[in-house]
N, C-alpha and C. Protein backbone atom coordinates (compact mmCIF):
# COMPACT_ATOMS: atom_id res chain seq x y z
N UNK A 1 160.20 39.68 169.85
CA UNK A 1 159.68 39.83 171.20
C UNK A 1 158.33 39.16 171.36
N UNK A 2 157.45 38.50 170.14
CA UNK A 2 156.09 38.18 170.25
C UNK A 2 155.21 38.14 171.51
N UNK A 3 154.90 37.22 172.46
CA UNK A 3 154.20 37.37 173.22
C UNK A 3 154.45 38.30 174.60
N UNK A 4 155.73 39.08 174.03
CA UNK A 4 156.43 40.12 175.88
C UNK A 4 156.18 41.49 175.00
N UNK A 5 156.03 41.73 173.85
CA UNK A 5 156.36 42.71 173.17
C UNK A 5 155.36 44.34 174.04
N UNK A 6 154.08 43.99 174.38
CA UNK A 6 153.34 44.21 175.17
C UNK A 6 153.35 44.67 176.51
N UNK A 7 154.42 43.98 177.28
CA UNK A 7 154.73 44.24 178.89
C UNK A 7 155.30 45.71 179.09
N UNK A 8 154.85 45.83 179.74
CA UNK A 8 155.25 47.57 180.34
C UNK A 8 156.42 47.44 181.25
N UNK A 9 157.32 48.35 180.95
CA UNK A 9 158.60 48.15 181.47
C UNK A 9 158.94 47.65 183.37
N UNK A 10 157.69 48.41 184.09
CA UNK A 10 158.00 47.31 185.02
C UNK A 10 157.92 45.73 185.12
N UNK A 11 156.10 45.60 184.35
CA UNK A 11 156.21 44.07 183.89
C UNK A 11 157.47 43.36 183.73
N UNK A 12 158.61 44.15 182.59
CA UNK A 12 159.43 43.22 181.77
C UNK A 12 160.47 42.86 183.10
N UNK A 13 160.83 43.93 183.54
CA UNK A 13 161.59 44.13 184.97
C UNK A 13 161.06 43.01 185.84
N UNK A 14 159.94 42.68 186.37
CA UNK A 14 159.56 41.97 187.49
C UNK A 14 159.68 40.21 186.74
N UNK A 15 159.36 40.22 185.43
CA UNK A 15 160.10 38.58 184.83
C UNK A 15 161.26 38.44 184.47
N UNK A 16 162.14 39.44 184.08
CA UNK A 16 163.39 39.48 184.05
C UNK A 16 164.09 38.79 185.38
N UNK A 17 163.81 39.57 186.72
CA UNK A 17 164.03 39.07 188.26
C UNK A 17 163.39 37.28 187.94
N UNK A 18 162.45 37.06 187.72
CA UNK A 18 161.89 36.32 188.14
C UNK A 18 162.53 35.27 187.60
N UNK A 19 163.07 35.50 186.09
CA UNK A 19 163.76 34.76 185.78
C UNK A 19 165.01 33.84 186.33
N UNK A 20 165.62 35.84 186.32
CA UNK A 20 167.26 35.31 187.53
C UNK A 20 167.11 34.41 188.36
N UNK A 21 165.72 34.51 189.22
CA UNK A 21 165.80 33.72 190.76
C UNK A 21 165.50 32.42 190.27
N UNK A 22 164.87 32.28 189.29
CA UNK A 22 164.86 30.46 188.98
C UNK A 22 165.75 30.10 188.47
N UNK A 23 166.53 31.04 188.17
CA UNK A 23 167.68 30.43 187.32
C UNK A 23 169.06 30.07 188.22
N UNK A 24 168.95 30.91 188.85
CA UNK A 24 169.82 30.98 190.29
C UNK A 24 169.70 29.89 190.93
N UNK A 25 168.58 29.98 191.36
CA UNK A 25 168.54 28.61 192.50
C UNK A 25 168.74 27.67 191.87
N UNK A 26 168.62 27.29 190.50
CA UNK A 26 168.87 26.32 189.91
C UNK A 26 170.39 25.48 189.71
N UNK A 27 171.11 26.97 189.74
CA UNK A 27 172.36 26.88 189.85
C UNK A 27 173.07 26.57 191.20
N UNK A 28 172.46 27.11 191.81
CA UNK A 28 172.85 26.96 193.23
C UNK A 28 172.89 25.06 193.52
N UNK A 29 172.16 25.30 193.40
CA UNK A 29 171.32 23.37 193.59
C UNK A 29 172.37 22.75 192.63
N UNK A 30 172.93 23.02 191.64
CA UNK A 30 173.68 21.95 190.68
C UNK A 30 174.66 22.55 191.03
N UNK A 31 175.14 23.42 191.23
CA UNK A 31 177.25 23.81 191.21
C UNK A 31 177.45 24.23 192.32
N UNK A 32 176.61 24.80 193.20
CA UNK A 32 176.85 26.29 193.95
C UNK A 32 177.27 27.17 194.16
N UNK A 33 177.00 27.86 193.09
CA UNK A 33 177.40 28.77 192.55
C UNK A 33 176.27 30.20 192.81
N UNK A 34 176.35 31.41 192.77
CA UNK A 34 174.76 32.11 192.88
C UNK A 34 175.08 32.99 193.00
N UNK A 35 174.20 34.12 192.73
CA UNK A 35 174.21 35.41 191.76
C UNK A 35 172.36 35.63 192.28
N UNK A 36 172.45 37.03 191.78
CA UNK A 36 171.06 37.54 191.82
C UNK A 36 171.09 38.58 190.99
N UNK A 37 169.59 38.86 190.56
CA UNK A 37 169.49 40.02 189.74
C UNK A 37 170.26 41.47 190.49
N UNK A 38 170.58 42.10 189.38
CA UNK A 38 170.76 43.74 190.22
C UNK A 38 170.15 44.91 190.02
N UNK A 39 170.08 44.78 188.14
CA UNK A 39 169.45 45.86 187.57
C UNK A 39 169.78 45.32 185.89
N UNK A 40 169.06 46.22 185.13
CA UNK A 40 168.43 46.21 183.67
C UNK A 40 168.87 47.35 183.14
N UNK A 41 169.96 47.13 182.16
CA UNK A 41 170.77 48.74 181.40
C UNK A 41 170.11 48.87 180.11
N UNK A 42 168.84 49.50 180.11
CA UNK A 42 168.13 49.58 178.54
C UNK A 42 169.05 50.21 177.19
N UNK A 43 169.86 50.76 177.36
CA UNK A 43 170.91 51.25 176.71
C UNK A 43 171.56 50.40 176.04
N UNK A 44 171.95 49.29 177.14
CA UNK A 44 172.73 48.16 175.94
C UNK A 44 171.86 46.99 176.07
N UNK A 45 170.82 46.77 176.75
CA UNK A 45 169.57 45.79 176.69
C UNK A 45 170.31 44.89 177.36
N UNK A 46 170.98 44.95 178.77
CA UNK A 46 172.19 43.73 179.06
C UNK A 46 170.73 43.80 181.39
N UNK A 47 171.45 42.31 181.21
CA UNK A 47 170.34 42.37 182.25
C UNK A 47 171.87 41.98 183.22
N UNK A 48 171.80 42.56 183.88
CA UNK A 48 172.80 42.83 185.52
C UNK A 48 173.07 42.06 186.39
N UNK A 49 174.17 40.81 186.68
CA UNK A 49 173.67 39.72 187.76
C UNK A 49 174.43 39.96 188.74
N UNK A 50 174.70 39.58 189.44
CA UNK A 50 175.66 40.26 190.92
C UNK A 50 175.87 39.09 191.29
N UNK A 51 176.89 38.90 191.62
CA UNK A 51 178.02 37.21 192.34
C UNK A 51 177.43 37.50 193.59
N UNK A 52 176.52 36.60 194.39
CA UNK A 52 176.79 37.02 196.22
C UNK A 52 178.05 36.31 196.83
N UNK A 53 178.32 37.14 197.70
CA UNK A 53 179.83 36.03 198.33
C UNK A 53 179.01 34.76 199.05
N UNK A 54 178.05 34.29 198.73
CA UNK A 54 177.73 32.73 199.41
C UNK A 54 178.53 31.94 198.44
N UNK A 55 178.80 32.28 197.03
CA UNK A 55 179.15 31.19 195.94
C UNK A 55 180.04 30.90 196.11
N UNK A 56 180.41 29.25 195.90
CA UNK A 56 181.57 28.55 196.40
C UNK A 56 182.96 29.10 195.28
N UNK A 57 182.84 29.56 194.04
CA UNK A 57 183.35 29.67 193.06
C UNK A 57 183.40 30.73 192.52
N UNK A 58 183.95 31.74 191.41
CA UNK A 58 183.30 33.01 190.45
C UNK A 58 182.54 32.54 189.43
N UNK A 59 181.26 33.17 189.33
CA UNK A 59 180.60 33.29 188.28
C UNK A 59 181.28 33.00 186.87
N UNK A 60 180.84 32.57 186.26
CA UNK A 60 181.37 32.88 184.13
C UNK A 60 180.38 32.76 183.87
N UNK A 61 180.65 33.51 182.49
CA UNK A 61 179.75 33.72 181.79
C UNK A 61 178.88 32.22 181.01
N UNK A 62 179.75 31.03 180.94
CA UNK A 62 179.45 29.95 180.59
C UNK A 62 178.12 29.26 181.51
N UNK A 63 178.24 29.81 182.82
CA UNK A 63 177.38 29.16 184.01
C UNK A 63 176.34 30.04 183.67
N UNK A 64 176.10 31.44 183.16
CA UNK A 64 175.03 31.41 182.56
C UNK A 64 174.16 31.80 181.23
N UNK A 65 174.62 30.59 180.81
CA UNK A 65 174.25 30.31 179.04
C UNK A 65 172.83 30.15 179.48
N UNK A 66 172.28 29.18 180.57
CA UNK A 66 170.64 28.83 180.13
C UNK A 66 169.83 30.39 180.61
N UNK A 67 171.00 30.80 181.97
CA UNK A 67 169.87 32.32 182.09
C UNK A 67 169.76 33.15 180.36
N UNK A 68 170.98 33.18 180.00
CA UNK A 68 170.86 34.11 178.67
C UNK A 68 169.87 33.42 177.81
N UNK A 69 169.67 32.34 177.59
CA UNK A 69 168.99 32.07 176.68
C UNK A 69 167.67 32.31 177.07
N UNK A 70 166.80 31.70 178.14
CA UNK A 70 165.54 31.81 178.81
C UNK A 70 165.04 33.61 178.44
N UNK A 71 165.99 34.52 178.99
CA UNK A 71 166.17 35.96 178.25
C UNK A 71 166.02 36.39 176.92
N UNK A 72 166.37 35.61 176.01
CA UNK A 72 166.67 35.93 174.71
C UNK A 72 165.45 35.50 173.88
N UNK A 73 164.85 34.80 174.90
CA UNK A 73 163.07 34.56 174.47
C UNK A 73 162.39 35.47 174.22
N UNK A 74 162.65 36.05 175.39
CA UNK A 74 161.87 37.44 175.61
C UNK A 74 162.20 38.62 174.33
N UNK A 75 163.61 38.73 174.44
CA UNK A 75 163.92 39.64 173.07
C UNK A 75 165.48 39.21 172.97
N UNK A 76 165.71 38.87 171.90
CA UNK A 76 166.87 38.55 171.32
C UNK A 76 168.36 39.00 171.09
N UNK A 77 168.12 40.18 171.70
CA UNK A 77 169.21 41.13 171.77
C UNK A 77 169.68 41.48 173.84
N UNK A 78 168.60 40.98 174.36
CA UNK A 78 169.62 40.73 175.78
C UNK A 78 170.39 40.15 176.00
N UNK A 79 171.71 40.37 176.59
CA UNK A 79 172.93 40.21 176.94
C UNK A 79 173.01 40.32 178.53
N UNK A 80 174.20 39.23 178.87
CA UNK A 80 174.08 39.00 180.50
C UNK A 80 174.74 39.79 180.48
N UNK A 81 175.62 40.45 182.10
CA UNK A 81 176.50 41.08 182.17
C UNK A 81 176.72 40.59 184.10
N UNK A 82 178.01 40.36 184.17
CA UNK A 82 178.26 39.98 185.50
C UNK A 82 178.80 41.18 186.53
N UNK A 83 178.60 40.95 187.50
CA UNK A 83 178.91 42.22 188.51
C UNK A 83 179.33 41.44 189.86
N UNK A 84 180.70 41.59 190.22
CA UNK A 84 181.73 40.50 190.66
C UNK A 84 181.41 41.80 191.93
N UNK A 85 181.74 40.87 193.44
CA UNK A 85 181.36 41.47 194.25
C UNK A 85 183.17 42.40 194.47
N UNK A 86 184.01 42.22 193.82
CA UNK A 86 185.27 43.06 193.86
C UNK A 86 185.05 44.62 193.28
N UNK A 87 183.73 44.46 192.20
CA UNK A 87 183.67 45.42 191.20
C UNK A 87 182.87 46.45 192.14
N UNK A 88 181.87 45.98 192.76
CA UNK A 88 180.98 46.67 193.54
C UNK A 88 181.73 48.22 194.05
N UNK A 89 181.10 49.42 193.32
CA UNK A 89 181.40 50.75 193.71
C UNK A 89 181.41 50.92 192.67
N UNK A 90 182.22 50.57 191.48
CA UNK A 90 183.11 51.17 190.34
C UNK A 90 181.72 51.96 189.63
């Protein structure tokens, strides 16, 4: 975790987001594809992305290898996890 090890759990929360959204738009801009943060499950250390229905396509997990990695900076054991707007309720 070296230089995040420090951040107080909202901290980690508010770059976690901050992450998603650059990572997002990034995606958006190259595939159009897009997702947004949702939430952070400390339990399994998995960070939450939500499909919006703007995306031309479904999410995979392959589209986001660079968010996971940019994440895995931070601590090495976060895991993406997708949240498909079909799933929404469950």
């Amino acid at each position: 975790m070296s230089k995040y090890k420090d951040l107080t759990k909202k901290q980690f929360i508010e770059l976690v987001k901050d992450i998603c959204a650059e990572e997002s738009a990034e995606l958006l801009v190259e595939t159009g594809l897009d997702y947004k943060f949702d939430h952070y499950d400390p339990e399994v250390k998995a960070v939450v992305v939500k499909e919006l229905d703007t995306t031309i396509s479904p999410i995979t997990y392959e589209s986001l290898k660079p968010l996971e990695k940019r994440l895995q900076e931070i601590n090495s054991r976060l895991v993406v996890y997708i949240l498909y707007e079909s799933q929404e309720g469950i």
